[in-house]
Protein backbone atom coordinates (compact mmCIF):
# COMPACT_ATOMS: atom_id res chain seq x y z
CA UNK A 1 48.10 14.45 -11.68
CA UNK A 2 46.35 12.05 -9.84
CA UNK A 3 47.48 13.68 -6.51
CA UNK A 4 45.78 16.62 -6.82
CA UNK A 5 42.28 14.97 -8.54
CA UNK A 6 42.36 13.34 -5.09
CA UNK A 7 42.90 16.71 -3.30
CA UNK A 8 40.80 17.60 -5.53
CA UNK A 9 38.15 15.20 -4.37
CA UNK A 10 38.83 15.60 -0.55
CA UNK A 11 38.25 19.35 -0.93
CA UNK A 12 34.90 18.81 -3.03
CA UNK A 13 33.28 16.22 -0.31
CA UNK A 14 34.47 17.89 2.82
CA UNK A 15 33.17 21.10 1.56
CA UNK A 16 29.90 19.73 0.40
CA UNK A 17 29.62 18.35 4.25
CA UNK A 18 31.13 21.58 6.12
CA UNK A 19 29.04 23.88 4.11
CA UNK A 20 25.40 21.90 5.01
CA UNK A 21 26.42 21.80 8.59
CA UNK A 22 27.47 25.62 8.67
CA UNK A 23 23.89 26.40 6.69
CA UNK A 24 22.04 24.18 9.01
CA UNK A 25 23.39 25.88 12.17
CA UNK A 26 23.44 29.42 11.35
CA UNK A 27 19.82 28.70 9.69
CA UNK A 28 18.86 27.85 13.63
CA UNK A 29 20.44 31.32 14.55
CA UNK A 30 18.49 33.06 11.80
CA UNK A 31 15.20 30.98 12.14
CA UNK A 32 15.32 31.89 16.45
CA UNK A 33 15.87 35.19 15.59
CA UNK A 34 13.23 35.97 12.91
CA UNK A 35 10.77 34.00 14.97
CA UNK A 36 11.29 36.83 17.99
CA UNK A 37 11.57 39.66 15.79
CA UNK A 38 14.81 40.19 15.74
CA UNK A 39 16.97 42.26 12.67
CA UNK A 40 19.06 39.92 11.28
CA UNK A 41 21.55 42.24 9.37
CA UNK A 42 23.71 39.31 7.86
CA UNK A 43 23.48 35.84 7.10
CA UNK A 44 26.96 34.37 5.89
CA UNK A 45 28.31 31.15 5.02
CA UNK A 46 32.33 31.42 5.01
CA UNK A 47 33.93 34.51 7.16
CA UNK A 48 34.81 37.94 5.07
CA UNK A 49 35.78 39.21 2.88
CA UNK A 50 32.48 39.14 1.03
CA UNK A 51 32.63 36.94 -2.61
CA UNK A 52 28.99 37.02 -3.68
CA UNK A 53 25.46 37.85 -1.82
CA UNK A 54 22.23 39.69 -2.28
CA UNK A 55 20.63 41.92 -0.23
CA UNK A 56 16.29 40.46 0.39
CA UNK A 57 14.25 42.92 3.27
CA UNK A 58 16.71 43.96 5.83
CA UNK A 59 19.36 40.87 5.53
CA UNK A 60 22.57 40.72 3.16
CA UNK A 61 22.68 36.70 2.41
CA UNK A 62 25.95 36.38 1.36
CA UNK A 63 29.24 33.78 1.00
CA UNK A 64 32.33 34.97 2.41
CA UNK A 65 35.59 33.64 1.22
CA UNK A 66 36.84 32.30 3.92
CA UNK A 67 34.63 28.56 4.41
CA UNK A 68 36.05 27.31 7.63
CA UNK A 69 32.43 28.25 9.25
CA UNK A 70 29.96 31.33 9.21
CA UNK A 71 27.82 33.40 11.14
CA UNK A 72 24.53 35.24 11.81
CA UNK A 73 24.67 38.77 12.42
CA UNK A 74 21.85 39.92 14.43
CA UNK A 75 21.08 43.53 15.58
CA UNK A 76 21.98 44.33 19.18
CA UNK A 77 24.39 41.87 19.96
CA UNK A 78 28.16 41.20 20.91
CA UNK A 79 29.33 38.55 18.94
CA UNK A 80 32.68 38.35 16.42
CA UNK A 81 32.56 41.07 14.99
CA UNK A 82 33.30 43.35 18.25
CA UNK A 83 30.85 45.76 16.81
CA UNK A 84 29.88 48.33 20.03
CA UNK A 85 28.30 51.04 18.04
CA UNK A 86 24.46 49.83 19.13
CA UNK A 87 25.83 50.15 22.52
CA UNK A 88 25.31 54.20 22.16
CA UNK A 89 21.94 54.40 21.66
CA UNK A 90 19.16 52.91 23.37
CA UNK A 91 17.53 49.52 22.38
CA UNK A 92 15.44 49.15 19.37
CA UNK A 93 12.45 46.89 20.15
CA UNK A 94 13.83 44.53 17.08
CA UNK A 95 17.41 44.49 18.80
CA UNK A 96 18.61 41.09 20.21
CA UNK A 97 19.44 43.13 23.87
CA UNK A 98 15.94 44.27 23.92
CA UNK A 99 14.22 40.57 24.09
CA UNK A 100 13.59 38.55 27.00
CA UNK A 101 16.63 36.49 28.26
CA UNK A 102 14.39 33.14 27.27
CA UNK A 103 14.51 34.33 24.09
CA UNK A 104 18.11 35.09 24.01
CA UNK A 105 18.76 31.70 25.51
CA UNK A 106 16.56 29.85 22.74
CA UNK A 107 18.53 31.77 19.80
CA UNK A 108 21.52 30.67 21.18
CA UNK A 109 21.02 27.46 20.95
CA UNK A 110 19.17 27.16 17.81
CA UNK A 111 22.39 26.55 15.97
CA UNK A 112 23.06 23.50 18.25
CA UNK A 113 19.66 22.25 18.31
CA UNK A 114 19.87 22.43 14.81
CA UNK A 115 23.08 20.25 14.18
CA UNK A 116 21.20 17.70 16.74
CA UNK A 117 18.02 17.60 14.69
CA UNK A 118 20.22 17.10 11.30
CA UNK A 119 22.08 14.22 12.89
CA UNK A 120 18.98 12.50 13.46
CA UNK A 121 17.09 13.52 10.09
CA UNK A 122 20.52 11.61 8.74
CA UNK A 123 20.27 8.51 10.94
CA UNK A 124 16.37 8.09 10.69
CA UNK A 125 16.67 8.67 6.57
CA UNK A 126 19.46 5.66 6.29
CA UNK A 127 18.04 3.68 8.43
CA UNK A 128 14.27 4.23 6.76
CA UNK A 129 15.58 3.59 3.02
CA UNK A 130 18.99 1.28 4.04
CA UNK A 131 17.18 -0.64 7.25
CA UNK A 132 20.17 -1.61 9.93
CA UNK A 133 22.39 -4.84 9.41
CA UNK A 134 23.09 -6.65 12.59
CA UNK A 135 24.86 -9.55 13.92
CA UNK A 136 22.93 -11.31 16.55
CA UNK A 137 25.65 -12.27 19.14
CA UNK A 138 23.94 -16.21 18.97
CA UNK A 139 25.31 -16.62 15.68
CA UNK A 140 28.64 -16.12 16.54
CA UNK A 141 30.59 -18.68 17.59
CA UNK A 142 34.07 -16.34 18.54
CA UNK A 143 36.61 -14.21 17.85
CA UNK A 144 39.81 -14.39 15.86
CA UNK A 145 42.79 -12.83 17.21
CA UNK A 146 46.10 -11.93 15.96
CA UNK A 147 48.71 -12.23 18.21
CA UNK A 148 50.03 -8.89 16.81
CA UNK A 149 46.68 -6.67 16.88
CA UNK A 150 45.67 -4.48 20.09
CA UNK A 151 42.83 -7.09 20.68
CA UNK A 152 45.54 -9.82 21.60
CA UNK A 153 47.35 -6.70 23.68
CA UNK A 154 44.59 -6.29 25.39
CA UNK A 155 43.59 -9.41 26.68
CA UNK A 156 41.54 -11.45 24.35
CA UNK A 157 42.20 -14.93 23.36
CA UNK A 158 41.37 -16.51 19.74
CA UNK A 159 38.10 -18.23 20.00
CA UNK A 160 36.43 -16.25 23.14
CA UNK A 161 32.62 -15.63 22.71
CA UNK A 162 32.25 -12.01 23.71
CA UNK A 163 28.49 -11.64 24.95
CA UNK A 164 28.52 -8.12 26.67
CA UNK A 165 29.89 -4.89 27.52
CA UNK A 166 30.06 -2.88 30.69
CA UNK A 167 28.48 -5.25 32.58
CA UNK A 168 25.46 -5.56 30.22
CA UNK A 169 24.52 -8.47 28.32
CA UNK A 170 24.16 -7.91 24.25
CA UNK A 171 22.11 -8.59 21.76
CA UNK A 172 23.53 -7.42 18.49
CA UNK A 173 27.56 -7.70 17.63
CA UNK A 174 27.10 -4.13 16.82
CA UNK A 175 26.65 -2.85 20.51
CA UNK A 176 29.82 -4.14 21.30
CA UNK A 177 31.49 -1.01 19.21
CA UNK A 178 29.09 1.89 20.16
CA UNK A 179 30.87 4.96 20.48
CA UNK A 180 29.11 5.37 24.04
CA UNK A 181 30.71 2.21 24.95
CA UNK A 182 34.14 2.47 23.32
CA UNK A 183 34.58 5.88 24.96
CA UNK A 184 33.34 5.13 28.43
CA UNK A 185 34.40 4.83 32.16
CA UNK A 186 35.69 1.60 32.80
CA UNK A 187 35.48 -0.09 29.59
CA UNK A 188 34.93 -3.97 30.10
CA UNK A 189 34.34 -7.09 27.67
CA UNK A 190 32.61 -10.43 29.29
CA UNK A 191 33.42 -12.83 27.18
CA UNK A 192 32.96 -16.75 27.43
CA UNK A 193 36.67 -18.59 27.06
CA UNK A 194 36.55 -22.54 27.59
CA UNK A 195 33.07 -22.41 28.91
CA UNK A 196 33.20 -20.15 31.62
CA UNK A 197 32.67 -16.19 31.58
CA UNK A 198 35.52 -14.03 32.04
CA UNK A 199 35.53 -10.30 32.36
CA UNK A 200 38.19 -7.98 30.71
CA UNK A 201 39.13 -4.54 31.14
CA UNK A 202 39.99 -2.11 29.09
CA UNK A 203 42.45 0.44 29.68
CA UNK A 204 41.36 4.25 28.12
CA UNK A 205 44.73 4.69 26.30
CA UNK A 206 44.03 2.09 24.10
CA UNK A 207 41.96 4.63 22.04
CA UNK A 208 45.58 6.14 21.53
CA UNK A 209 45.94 3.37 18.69
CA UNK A 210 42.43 2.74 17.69
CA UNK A 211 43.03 4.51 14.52
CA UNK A 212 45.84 2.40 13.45
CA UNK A 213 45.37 -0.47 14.99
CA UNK A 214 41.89 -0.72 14.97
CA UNK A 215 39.82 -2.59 17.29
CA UNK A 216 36.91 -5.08 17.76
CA UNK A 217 35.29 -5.36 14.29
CA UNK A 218 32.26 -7.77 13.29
CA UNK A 219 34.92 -9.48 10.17
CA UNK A 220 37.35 -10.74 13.14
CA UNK A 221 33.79 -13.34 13.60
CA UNK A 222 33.47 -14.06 10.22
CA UNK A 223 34.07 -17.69 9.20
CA UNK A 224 36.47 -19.38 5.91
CA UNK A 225 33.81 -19.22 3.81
CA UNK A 226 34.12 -18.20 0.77
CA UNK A 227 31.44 -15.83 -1.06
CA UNK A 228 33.31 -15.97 -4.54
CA UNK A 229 35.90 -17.14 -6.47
CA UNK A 230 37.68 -15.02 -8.70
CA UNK A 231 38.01 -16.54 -12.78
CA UNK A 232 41.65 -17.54 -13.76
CA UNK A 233 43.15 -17.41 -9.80
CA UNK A 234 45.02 -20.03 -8.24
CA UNK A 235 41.68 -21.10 -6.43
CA UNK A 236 39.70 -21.13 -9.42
CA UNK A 237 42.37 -23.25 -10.47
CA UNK A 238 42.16 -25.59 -7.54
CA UNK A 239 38.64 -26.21 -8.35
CA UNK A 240 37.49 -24.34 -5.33
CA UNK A 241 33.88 -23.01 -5.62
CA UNK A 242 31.58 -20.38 -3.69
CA UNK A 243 30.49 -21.93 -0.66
CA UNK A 244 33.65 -23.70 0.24
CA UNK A 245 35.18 -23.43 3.76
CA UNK A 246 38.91 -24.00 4.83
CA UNK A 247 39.16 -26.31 7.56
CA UNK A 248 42.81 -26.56 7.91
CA UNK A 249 46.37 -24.92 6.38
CA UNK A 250 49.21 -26.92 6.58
CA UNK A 251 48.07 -29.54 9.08
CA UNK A 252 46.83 -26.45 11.41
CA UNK A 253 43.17 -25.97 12.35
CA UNK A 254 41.26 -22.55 10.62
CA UNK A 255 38.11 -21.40 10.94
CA UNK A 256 38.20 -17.71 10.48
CA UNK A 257 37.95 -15.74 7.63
CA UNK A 258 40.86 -13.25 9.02
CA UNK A 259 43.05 -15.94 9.97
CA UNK A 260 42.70 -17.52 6.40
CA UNK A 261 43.76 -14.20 4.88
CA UNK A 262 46.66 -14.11 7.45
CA UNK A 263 47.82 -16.90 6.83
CA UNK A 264 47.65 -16.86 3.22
CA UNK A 265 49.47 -13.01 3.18
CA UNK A 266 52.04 -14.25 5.29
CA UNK A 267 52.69 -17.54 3.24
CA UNK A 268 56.12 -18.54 1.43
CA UNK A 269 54.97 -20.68 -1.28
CA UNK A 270 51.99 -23.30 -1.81
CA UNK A 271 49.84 -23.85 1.15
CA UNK A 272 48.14 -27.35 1.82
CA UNK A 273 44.26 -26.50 2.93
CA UNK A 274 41.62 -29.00 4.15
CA UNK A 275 38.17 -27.65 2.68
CA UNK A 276 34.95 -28.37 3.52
CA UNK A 277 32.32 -28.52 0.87
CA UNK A 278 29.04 -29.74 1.68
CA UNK A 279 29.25 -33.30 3.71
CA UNK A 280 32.57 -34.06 2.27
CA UNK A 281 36.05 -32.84 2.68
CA UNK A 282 39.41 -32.64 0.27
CA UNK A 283 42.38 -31.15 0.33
CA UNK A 284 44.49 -29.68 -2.11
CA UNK A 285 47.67 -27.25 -2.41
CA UNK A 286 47.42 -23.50 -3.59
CA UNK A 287 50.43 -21.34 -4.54
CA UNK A 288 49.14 -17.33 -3.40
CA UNK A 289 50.09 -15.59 -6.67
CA UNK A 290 53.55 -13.65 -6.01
CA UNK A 291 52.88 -10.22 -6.76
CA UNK A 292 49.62 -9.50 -4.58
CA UNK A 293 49.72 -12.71 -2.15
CA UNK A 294 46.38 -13.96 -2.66
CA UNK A 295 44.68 -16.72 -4.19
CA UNK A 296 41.39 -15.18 -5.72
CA UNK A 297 38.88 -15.65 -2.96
CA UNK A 298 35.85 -13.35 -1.83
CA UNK A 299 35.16 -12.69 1.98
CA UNK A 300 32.24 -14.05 3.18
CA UNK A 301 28.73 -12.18 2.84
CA UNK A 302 27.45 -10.71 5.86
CA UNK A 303 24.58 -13.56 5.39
CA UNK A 304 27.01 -16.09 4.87
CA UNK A 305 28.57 -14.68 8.80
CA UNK A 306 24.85 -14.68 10.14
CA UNK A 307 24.16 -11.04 10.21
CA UNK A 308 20.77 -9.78 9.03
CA UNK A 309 18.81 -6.74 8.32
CA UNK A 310 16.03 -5.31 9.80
CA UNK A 311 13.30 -2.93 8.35
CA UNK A 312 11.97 -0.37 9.99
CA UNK A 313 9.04 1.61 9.47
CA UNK A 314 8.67 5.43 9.62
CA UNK A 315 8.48 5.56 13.11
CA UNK A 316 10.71 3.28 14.32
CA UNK A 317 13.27 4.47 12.21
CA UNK A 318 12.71 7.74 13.75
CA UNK A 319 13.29 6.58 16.92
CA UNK A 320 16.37 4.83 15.95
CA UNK A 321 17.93 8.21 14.24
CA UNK A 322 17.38 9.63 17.62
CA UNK A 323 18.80 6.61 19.70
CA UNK A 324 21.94 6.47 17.38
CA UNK A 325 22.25 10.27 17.39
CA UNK A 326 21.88 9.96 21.87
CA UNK A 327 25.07 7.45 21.48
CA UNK A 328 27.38 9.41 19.12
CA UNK A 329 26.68 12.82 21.45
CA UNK A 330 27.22 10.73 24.53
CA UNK A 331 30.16 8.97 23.25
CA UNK A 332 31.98 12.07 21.85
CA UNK A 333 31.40 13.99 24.81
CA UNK A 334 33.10 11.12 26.78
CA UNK A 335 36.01 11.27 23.88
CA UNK A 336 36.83 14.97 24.66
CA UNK A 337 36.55 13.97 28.49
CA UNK A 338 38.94 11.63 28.17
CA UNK A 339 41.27 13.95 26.25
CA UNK A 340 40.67 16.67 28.77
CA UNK A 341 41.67 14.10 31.73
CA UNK A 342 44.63 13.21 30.15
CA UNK A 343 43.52 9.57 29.79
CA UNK A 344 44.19 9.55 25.87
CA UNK A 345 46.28 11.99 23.44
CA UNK A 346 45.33 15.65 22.41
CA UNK A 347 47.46 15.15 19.50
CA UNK A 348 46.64 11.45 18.17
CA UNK A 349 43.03 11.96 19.03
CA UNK A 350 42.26 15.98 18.06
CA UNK A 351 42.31 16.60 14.56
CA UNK A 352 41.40 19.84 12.27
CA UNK A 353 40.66 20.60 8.81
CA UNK A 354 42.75 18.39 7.21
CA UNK A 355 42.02 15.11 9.39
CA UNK A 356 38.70 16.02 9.24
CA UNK A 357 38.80 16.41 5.62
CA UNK A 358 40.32 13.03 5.17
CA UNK A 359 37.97 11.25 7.76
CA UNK A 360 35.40 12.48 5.25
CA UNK A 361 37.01 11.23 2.36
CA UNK A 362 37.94 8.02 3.47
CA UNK A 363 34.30 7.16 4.41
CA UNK A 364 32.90 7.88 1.40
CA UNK A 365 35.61 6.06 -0.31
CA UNK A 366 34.56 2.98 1.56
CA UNK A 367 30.51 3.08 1.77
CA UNK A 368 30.03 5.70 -0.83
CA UNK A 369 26.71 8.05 -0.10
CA UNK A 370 26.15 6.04 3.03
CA UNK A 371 29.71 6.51 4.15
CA UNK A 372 29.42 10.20 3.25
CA UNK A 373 25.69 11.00 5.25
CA UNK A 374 27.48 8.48 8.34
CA UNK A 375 30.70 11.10 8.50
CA UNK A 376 28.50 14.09 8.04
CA UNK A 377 25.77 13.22 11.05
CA UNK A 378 28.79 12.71 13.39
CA UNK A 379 30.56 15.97 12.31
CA UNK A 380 27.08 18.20 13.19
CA UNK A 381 26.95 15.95 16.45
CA UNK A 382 30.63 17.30 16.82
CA UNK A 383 29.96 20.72 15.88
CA UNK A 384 26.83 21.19 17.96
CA UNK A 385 29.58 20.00 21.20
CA UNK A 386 32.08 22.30 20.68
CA UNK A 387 29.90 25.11 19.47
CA UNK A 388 27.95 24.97 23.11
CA UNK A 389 31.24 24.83 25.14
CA UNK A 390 31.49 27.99 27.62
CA UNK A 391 34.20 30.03 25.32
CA UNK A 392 33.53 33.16 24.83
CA UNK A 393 33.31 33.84 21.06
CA UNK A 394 31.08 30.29 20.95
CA UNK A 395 27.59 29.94 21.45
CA UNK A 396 28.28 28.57 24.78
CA UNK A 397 30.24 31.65 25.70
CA UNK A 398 26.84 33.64 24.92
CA UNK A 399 24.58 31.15 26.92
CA UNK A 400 26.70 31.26 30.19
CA UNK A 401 26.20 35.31 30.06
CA UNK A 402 22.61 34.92 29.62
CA UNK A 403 22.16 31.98 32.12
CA UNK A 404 23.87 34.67 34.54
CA UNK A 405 21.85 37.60 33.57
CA UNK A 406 18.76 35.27 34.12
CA UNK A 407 19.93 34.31 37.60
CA UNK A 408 20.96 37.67 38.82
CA UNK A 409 18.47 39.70 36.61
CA UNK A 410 21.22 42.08 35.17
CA UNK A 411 23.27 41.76 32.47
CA UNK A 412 27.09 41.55 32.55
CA UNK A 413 29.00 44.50 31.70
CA UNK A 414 29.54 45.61 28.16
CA UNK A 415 33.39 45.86 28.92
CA UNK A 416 33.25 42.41 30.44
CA UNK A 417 31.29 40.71 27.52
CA UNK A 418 33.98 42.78 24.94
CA UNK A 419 36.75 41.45 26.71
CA UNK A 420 35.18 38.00 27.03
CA UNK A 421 34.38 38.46 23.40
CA UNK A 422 38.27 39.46 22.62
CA UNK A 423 39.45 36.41 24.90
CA UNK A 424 37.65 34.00 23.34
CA UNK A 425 38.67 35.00 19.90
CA UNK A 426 42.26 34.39 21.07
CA UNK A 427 41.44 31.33 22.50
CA UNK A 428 40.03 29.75 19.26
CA UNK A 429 42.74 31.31 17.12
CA UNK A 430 45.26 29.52 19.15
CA UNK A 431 42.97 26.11 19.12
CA UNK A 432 42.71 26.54 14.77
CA UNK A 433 46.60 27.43 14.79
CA UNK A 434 47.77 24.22 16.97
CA UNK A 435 45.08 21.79 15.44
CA UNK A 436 46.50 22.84 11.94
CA UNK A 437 50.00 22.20 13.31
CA UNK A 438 49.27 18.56 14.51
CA UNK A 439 47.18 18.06 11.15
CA UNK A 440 50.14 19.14 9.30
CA UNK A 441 53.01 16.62 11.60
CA UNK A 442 50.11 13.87 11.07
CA UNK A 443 49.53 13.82 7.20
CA UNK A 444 52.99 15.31 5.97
């Protein structure tokens, strides 16, 4: 039972998020359009067959049953539906083939410009009602790194200071892990090690196991303090208290938070710790209770690790919605480059329905609403991308005939654009077939 209330669950919140983006994009179609005078014979959220709808003026606003997208039917045009029978007649002043090709062009791209403008209604409302916790780079003092983790693989050292990325010094710990910088040429960490600066590349497969293995993250900063501790637990019963910070575990220095919890996960029996409380120090021995491998302590608070939060007003925050939507767009278009060049994995990095389903899930799991709007702004970023790609079929596929009908001043033919159409359709059936396959090897 409880596997399918989770399915459940996945299905509800992915299709909450898939359905706004598909209304918010085919609302730019149908917005373009009306704004031009164009018919608009359909507007349709989900592919036929036709579930439910009602017919207002000359549009049938309708769901379809299929919810993997939707479309805008306008009078006049080639699009999915292969329809030709307009082409017999001559053009009706209302008739998409009968505006200017700036007009064309613009209702296009509404759809895309759409998704954009959602992504950064998203970012500036969060960061407007939720302000924007950072971690100042002066307040950290290093890094803690497993000699297991892809960090360590990569070249880091337990203890280095990183300060910049790409050959730019930063201010906050969070520009360190901006998609535009985790997905770009040449990726490069200067960090200071032992007092002197030193510079380390990144290779662009390591996004192969970023997923898994995860990467740099603020926590790996954090210090052994503790926030909490939890009634009845072996700490409570060592008389440990909030505020505390481990010093040492069996005669060995600590000063991590991670490395505490490593070290107490990977313990066989009681540990001897050195803590810190106040001016003074003691010491005492703590047993991690067998059947979970802790000892009842709370992580530090992101206070407690020097990060703060900043408030932004209206306007600010609308500039920030449109900086952070600029860096997702940049760094997913360098994510698809990367897959294209062969520098990372189609397979590990592409996902579909399902992955994206889960993706969805998992965020809201972990941040709740925020986690949910976070997910959803980078999935209309994504959808606004591969919606403007030159398929045919896609609204880039439309915009590459009309960008060559404005250079040459004629239009291609109809059998070209039908065959274009008919191509494309292929194309993106045999994209949805194989990115259903690798969801399917992934998850099951």
């Amino acid at each position: 039972m409880d596997w399918f209330l989770n399915l459940l669950n996945t299905l509800l919140i992915f299709g909450g998020a898939l359905m706004l983006l598909v209304f918010v994009h085919e609302l730019g179609h149908f917005l373009a359009a009306k704004l031009f005078g164009m018919r608009v014979e359909r507007f349709s959220i989900g592919f036929p067959p036709r579930v439910w709808g009602f017919q207002k003026g000359e549009t049938d606003y309708c769901i379809g049953a299929t919810p993997l997208g939707g479309y805008v039917k306008i009078s006049g045009m080639i699009d999915e539906s292969l329809d030709t029978d307009h082409l017999e007649k001559e053009p009706e002043p209302w008739e998409f083939r009968s505006k200017p090709v700036w007009q064309r062009i613009i209702t296009i791209t509404a759809g895309v410009i759409f998704n954009m403008i959602l992504a950064v209604m998203i970012y500036f409302g969060m960061t407007y009602t939720q302000g924007k916790a950072v971690l100042p780079i002066e307040e950290t003092e290093g890094i803690y790194v497993p000699e297991t983790s892809l960090l360590h693989e990569v070249g880091f050292q337990t203890g280095d200071k990183i300060v910049g990325v790409n050959g730019e010094r930063a201010t906050y710990f969070n520009d360190l892990v901006s998609l535009s910088n985790l997905t770009s040429d040449n990726l490069n960490y200067t960090v200071i090690r032992d007092g002197n600066e030193v510079n380390i590349p990144v290779s662009p497969n390591y996004l192969d196991s970023l997923k898994t293995r995860g990467f740099i993250s603020p926590e790996y900063t954090y210090p052994s303090t503790i926030s909490s501790v939890q009634a009845g637990s072996p700490a409570a019963s060592a008389g440990l208290e909030a505020g505390d910070k481990f010093i040492s575990a069996n005669g060995n220095s600590v000063k991590y938070w991670v490395q505490l919890v490593d070290i107490i996960q990977n313990a066989e029996g009681a540990i001897d710790f050195g803590i810190q409380r106040g001016d003074s120090v003691f010491y005492t021995s703590i047993a991690p209770d067998p059947e979970t491998q802790t000892v009842g302590i709370v992580s530090p608070t992101l206070d407690m690790a020097g990060a703060t939060r900043i408030d932004y007003g209206l306007f600010e925050s609308i500039s920030e919605g449109y900086h952070e939507t600029v860096d997702r767009t940049v760094g997913t278009v360098q994510a698809f480059a990367r897959m294209f060049s062969g520098d990372i994995s189609v397979t590990q990095n592409l996902g579909g329905p399902i992955a994206i389903a889960n993706m969805t899930r998992e965020a809201t799991d972990r941040a709740g609403w925020i986690g949910f709007w976070n997910i959803t702004a980078l999935l209309s970023i994504t959808l606004a991308i591969l919606n403007i790609l030159p398929i045919p079929a896609l609204d880039g596929g439309h915009l590459v005939f009309l960008i060559y009908e404005g250079i040459t001043r004629r239009e291609p033919s109809e059998k070209v654009r039908m065959v274009a159409q008919q191509i494309g359709f292929f194309i993106m059936i045999a994209i949805f077939i194989f990115v259903m396959f690798n969801d399917a090897f992934r998850y099951f």
